[in-house]
Protein backbone atom coordinates (compact mmCIF):
# COMPACT_ATOMS: atom_id res chain seq x y z
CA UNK A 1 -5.92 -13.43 -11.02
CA UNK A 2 -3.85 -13.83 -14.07
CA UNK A 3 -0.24 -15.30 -13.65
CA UNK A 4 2.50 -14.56 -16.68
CA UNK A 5 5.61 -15.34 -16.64
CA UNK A 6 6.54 -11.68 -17.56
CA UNK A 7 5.30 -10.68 -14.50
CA UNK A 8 7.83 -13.31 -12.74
CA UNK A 9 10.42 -11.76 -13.36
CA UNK A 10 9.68 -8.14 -12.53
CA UNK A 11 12.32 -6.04 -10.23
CA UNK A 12 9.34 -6.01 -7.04
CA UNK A 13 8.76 -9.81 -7.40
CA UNK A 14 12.44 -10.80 -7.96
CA UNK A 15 13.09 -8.95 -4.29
CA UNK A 16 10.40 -10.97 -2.82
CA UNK A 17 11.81 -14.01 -4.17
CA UNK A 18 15.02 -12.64 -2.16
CA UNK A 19 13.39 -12.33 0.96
CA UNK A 20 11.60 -15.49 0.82
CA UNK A 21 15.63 -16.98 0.45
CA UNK A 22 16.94 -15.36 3.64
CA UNK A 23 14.09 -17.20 5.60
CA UNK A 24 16.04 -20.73 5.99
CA UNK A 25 19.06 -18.59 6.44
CA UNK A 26 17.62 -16.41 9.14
CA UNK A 27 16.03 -19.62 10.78
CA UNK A 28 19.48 -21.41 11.24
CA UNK A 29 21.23 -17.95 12.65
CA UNK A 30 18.77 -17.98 15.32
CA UNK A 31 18.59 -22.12 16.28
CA UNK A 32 22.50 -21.72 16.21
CA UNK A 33 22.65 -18.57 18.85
CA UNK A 34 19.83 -20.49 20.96
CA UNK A 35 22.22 -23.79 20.89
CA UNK A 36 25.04 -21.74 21.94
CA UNK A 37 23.62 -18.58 23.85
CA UNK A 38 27.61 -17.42 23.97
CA UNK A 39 27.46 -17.04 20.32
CA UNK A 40 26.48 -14.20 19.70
CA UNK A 41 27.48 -13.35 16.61
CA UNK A 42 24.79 -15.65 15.29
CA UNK A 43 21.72 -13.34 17.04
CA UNK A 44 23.67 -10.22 15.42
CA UNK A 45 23.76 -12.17 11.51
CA UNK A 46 19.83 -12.82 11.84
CA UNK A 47 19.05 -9.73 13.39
CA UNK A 48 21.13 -8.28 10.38
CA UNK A 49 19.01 -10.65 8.01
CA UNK A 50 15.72 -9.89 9.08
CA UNK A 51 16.76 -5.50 8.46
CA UNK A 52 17.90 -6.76 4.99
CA UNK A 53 14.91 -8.74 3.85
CA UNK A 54 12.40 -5.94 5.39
CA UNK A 55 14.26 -3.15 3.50
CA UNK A 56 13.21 -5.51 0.25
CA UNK A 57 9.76 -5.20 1.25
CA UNK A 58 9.89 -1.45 1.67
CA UNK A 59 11.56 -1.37 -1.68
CA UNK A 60 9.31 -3.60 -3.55
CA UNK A 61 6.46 -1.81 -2.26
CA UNK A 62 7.69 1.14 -3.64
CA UNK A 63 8.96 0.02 -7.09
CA UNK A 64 5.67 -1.47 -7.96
CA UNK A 65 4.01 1.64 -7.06
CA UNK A 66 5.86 4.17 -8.72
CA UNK A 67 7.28 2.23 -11.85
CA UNK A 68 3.68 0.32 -12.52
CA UNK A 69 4.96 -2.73 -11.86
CA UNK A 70 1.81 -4.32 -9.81
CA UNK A 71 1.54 -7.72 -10.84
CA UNK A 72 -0.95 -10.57 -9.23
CA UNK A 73 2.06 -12.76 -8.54
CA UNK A 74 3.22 -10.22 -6.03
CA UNK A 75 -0.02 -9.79 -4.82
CA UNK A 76 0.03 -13.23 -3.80
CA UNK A 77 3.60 -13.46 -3.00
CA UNK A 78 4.60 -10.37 -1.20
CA UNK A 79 2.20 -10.40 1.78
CA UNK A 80 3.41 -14.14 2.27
CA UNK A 81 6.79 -13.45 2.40
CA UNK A 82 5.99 -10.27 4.83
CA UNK A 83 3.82 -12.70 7.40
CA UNK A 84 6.27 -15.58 6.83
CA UNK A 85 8.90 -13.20 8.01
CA UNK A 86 7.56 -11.28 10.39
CA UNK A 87 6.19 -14.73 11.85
CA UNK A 88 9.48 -16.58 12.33
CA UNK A 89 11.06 -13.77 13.54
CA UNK A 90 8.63 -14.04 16.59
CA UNK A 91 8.67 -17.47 16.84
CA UNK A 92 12.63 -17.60 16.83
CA UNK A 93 12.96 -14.46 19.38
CA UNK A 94 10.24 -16.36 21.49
CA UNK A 95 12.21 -19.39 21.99
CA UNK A 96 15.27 -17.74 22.63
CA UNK A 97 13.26 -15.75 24.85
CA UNK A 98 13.99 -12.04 23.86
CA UNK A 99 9.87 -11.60 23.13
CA UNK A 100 7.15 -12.96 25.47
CA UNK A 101 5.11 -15.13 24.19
CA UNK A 102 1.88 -13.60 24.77
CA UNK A 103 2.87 -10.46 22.22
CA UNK A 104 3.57 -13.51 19.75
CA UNK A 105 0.53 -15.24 20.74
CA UNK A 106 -2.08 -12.20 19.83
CA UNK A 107 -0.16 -10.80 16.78
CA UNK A 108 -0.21 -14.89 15.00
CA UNK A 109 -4.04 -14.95 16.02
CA UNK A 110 -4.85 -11.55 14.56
CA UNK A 111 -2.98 -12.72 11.50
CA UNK A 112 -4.60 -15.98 10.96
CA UNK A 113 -8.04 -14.29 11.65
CA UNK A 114 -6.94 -12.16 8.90
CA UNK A 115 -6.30 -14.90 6.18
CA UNK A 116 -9.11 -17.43 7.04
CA UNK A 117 -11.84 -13.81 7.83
CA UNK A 118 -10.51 -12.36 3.63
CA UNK A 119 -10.78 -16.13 2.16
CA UNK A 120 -14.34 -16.56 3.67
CA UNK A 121 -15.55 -12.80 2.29
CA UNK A 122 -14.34 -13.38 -1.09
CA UNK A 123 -15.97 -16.18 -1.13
CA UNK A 124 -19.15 -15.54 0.32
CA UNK A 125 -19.26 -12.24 -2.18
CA UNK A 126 -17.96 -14.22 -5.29
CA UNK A 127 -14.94 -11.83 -5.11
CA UNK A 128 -16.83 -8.63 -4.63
CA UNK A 129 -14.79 -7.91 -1.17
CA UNK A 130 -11.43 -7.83 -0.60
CA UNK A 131 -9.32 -7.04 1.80
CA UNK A 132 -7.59 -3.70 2.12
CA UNK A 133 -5.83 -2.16 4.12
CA UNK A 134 -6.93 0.26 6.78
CA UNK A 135 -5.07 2.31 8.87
CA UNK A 136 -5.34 0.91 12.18
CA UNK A 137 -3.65 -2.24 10.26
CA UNK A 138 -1.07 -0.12 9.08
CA UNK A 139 -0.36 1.55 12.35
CA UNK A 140 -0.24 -1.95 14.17
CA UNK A 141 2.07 -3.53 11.26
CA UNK A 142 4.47 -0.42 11.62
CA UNK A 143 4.74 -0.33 15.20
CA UNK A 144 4.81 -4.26 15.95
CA UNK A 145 7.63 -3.94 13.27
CA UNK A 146 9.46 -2.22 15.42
CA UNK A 147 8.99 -4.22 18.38
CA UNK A 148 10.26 -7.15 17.23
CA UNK A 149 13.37 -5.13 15.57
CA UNK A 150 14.16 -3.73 19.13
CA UNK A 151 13.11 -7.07 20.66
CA UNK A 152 16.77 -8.14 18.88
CA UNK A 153 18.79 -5.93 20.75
CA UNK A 154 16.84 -6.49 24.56
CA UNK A 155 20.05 -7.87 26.11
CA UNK A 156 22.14 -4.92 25.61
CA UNK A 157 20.24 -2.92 28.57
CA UNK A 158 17.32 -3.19 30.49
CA UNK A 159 15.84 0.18 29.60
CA UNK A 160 15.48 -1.42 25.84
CA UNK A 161 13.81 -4.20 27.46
CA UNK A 162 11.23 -1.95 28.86
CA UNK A 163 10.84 0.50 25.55
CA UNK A 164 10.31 -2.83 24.06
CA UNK A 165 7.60 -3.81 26.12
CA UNK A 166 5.58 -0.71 25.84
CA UNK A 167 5.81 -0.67 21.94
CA UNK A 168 4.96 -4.05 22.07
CA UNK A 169 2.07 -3.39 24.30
CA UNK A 170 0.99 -0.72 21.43
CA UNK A 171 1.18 -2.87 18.50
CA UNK A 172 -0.58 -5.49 20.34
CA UNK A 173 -3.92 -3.26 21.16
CA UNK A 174 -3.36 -1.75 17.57
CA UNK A 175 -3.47 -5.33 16.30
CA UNK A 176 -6.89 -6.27 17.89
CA UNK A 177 -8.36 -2.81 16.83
CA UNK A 178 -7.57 -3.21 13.21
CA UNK A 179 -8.94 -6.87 13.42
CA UNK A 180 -12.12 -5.41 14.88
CA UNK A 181 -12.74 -3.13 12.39
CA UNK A 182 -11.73 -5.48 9.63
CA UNK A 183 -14.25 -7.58 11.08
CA UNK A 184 -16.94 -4.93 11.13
CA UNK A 185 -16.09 -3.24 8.01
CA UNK A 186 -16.13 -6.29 5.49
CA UNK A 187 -19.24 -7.81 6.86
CA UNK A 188 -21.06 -4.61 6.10
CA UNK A 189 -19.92 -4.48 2.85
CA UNK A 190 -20.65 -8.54 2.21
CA UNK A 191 -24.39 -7.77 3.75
CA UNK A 192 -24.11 -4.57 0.99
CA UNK A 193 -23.34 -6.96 -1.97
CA UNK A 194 -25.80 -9.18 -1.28
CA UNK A 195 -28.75 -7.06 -1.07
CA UNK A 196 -27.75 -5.38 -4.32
CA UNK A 197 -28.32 -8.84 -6.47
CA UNK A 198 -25.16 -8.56 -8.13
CA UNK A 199 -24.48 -12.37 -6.98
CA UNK A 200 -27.24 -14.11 -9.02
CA UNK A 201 -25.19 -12.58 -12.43
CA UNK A 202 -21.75 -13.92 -11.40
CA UNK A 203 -20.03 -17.51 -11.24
CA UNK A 204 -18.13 -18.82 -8.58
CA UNK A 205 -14.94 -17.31 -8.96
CA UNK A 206 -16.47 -13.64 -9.83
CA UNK A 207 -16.98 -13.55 -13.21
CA UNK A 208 -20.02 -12.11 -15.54
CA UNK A 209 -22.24 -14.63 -16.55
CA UNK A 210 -23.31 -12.42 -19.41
CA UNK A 211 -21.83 -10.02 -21.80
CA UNK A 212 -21.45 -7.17 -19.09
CA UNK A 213 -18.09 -6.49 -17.81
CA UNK A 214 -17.72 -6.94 -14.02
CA UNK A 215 -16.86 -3.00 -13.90
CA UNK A 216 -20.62 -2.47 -15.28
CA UNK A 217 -22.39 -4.53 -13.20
CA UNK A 218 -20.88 -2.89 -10.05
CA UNK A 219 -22.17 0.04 -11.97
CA UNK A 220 -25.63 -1.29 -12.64
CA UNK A 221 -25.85 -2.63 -9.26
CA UNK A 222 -24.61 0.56 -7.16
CA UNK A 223 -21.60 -0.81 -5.37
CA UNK A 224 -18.98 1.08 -7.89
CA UNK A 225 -15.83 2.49 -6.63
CA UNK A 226 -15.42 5.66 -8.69
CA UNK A 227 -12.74 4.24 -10.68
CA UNK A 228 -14.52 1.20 -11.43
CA UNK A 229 -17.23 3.76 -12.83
CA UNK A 230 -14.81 5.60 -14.52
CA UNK A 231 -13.49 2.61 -16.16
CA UNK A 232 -17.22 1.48 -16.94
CA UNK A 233 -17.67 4.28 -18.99
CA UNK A 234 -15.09 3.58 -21.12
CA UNK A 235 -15.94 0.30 -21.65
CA UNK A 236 -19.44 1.31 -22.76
CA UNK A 237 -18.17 3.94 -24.64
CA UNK A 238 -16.23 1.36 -26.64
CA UNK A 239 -19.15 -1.15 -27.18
CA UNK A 240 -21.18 1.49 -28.33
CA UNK A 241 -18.52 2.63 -31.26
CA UNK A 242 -18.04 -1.07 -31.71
CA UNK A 243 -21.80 -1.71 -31.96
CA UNK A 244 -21.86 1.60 -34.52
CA UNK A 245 -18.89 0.74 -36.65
CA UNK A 246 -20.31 -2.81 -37.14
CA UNK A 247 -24.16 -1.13 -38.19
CA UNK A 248 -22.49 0.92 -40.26
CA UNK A 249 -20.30 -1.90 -41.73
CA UNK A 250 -23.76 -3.44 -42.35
CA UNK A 251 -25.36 -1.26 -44.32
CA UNK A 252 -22.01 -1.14 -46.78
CA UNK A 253 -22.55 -4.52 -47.48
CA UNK A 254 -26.32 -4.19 -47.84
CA UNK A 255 -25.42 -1.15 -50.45
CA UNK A 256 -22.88 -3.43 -52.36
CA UNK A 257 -24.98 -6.13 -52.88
């Protein structure tokens, strides 16, 4: 990964910088409603907070889709923010007691599964597997997001207690499903890139060890996505004009001498 400081200051990344802000803001609305449970203007600020900062992540998501503004540093930065926010929020509604702690409990271990299970298969493949996402991971991050949204609002009546145990319930099974299948999924594809010998011509962090590009020896090794081949091909294709327009360079200055 290649950080620029172009990149920093992109409209996605400047929005997770935002909601990475409202965290120590959101954190003190919610101690100050639990010290004063009367206060409840201080539960409706954070709840209010945590809307805000996940409508940034909907909209950085989008922006760096549709306006090619991917850059590394928000592949880095946004999904911490997203966990970081998504994990206080628990934490905080769990000590207040609006979520039970066993919800809390299973989402945080599927999570950390998640980051120490991707660290260990990138570097067990040199960088040849990462993590993706997959529907079932998807599903569970949509619906868990709206259990703890409605897990806010659980005092107002107890039939949104109960809708918000249910959903809850959901995410929670959609959570260890996608974890599963993570867990299935990546190992098959680390056993993959290690029978096709791709390893012994790469470094430690992933890189070619010889004048291939890492594109090409996916290619050479049969574990290609089709855009990596696609993109192979045009790397070839250059080398190959590169490696003519130098021959014929060459012979010009055979001719002239």
């Amino acid at each position: 990964m290649k950080f620029s400081k172009k990149d920093a200051f992109t409209v996605p990344n400047i929005l997770t910088y935002i909601r990475l802000l409202c965290l120590p803001f959101f954190l003190w609305m919610m101690f100050a409603y639990f010290a004063d449970r009367e206060a409840s203007q201080y539960l409706w600020a954070g709840f209010g907070l945590f809307v805000f900062a996940s409508a940034t992540d909907i909209a950085d998501g989008w922006i760096a889709r549709h306006f090619n503004m991917v850059s590394d540093i928000g592949k880095v930065l946004d999904p911490v923010a997203d966990k970081l926010l998504q994990c206080f929020a628990m934490l905080t509604l769990g000590i207040i007691g609006l979520m039970h702690w066993a919800f809390i409990a299973i989402i945080i271990a599927k999570e950390l599964y998640m980051l120490f299970s991707s660290k260990y298969f990138m570097r067990a493949s040199k960088r040849q597997v990462e993590q993706m996402a997959n529907k079932w991971g998807k599903a569970a991050a949509a619906v868990n997001f709206a259990g703890i949204t409605l897990a806010f609002l659980v005092e107002l009546h107890d039939v949104v207690k109960w809708i918000d145990l249910a959903i809850l319930i959901a995410g929670s099974a959609l959570a260890v499903i996608a974890g599963v299948q993570y867990g299935v999924k990546y190992a098959k594809a680390l056993n993959k890139v290690k029978r096709s010998g791709i390893l012994a011509e790469l470094d430690q962090n992933g890189e070619p060890l010889g004048d291939e590009t890492i594109e090409q020896l996916r290619v050479k090794y049969g574990i290609a996505t089709e855009k990596e081949a696609a993109i192979a091909a045009r790397q070839s294709a250059a080398q190959a004009e590169g490696a003519s327009q130098a021959s014929a360079d060459d012979e010009l200055d055979g001719a002239a001498q």
